[in-house]
Protein backbone atom coordinates (compact mmCIF):
# COMPACT_ATOMS: atom_id res chain seq x y z
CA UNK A 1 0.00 0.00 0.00
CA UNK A 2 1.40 3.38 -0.90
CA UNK A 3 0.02 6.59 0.61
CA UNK A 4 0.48 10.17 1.85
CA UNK A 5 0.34 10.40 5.95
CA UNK A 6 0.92 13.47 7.91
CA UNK A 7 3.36 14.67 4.73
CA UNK A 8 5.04 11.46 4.77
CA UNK A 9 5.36 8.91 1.78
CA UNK A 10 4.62 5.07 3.25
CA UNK A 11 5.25 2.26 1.24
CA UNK A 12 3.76 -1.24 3.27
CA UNK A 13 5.16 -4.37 1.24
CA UNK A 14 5.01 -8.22 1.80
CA UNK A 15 8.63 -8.92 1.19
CA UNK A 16 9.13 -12.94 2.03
CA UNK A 17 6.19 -13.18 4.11
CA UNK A 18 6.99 -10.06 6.57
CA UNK A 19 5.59 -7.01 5.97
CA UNK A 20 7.72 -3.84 5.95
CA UNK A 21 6.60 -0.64 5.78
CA UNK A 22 9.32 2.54 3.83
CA UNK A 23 8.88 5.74 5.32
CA UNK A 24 9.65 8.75 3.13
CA UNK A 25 9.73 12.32 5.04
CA UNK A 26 11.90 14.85 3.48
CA UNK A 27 11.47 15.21 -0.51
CA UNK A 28 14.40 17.37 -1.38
CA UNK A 29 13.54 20.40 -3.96
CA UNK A 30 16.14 18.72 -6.29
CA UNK A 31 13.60 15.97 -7.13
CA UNK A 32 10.98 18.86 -8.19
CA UNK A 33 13.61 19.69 -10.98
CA UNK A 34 13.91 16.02 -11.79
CA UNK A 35 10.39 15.58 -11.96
CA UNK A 36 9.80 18.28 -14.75
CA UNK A 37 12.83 17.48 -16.75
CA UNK A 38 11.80 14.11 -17.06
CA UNK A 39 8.53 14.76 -17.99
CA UNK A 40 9.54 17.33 -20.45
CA UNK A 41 12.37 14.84 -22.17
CA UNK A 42 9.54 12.42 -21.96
CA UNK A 43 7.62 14.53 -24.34
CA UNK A 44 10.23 16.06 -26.53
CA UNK A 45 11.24 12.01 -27.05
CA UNK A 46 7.50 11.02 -28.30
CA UNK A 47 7.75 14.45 -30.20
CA UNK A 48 10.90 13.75 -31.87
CA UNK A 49 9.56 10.18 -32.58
CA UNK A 50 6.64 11.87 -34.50
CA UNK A 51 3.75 11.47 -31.99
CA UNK A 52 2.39 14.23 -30.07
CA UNK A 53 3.36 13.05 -27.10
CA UNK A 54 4.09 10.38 -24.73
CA UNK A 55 1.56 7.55 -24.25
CA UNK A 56 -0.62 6.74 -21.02
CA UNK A 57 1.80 4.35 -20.36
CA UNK A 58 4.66 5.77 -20.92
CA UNK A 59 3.82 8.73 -18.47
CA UNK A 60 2.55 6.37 -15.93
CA UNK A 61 6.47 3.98 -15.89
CA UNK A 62 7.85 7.36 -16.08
CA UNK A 63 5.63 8.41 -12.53
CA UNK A 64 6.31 4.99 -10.32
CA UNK A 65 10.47 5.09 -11.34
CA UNK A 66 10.10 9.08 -10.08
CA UNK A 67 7.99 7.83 -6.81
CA UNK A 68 10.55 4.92 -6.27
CA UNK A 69 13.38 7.19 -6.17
CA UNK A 70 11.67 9.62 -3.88
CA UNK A 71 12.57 6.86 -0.95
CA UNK A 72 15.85 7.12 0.42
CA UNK A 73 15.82 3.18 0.59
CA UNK A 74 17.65 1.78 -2.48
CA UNK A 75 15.07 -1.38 -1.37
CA UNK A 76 12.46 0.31 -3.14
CA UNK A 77 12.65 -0.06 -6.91
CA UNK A 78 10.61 0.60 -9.63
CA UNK A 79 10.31 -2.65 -10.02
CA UNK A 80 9.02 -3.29 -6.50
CA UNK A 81 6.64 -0.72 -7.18
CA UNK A 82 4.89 -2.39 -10.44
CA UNK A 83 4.68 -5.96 -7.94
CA UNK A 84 3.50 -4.70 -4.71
CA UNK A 85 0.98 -1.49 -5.86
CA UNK A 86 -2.57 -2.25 -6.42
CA UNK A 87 -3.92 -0.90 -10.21
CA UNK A 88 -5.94 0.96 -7.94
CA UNK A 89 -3.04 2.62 -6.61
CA UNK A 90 -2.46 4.54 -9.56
CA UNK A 91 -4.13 7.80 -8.25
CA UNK A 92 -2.16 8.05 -5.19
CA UNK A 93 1.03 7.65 -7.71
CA UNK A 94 -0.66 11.16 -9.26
CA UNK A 95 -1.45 12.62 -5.60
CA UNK A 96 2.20 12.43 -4.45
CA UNK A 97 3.81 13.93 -7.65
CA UNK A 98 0.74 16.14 -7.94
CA UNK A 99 0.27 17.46 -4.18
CA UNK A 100 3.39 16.09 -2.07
CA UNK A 101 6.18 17.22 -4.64
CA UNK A 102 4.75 20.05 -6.94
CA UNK A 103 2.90 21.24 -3.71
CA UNK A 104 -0.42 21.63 -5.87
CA UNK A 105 -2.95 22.08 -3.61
CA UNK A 106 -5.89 20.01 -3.00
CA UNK A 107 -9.39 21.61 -3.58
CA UNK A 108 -12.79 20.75 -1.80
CA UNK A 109 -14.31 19.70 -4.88
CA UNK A 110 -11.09 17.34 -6.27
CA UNK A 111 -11.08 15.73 -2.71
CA UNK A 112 -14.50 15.04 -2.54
CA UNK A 113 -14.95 17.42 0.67
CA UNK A 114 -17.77 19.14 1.67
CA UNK A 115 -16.46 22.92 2.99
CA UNK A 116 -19.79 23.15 5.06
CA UNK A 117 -18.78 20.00 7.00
């Protein structure tokens, strides 16, 4: 299970039968940079290529290597990432780029929130 607690990233795997859980605090402002380079190379690529950009797919391997390197653990991989996440995991792949490292904010209506409660 991956999600965003209290600002933190938390990864909880099954890793030979024991489950360990990757705790992810500090995302250094370097990896904000990294993010939008990669994306943008990821597009000039498909561009360059002749499409007009990069493919669901594409984006989305590009997204879990970026969240895999936002752990200080070199434990957690890409690869670990494509196991142990849940399809239904892909929108919390899109909250912490999104929200945790471009610091978008989250509105009432996106989160499903009712201001009046």
């Amino acid at each position: 299970m991956l999600e965003i607690k209290n600002e933190e990233l938390r990864l909880s795997v099954t890793v030979k039968g024991k489950k360990k859980t990757y705790v992810q605090s500090k995302i250094p402002m370097k990896r904000v940079l990294e993010y939008s380079e990669g994306e943008i190379d990821l597009f000039a690529k498909a561009i360059e290529e002749g499409r007009e950009g990069a493919t669901e797919n594409e984006v989305l391997d590009f997204r879990i290597g970026f969240v895999a390197k936002l752990f200080d653990d070199d434990d957690v991989t890409k690869e670990m990432l494509l196991e142990e996440l849940d399809a239904n995991e892909k929108e919390v792949v899109f909250d912490i780029i999104n929200y945790r490292v471009l610091g978008n904010e989250k509105n009432d209506a996106v989160s499903g929130t009712d201001p009046k409660d």
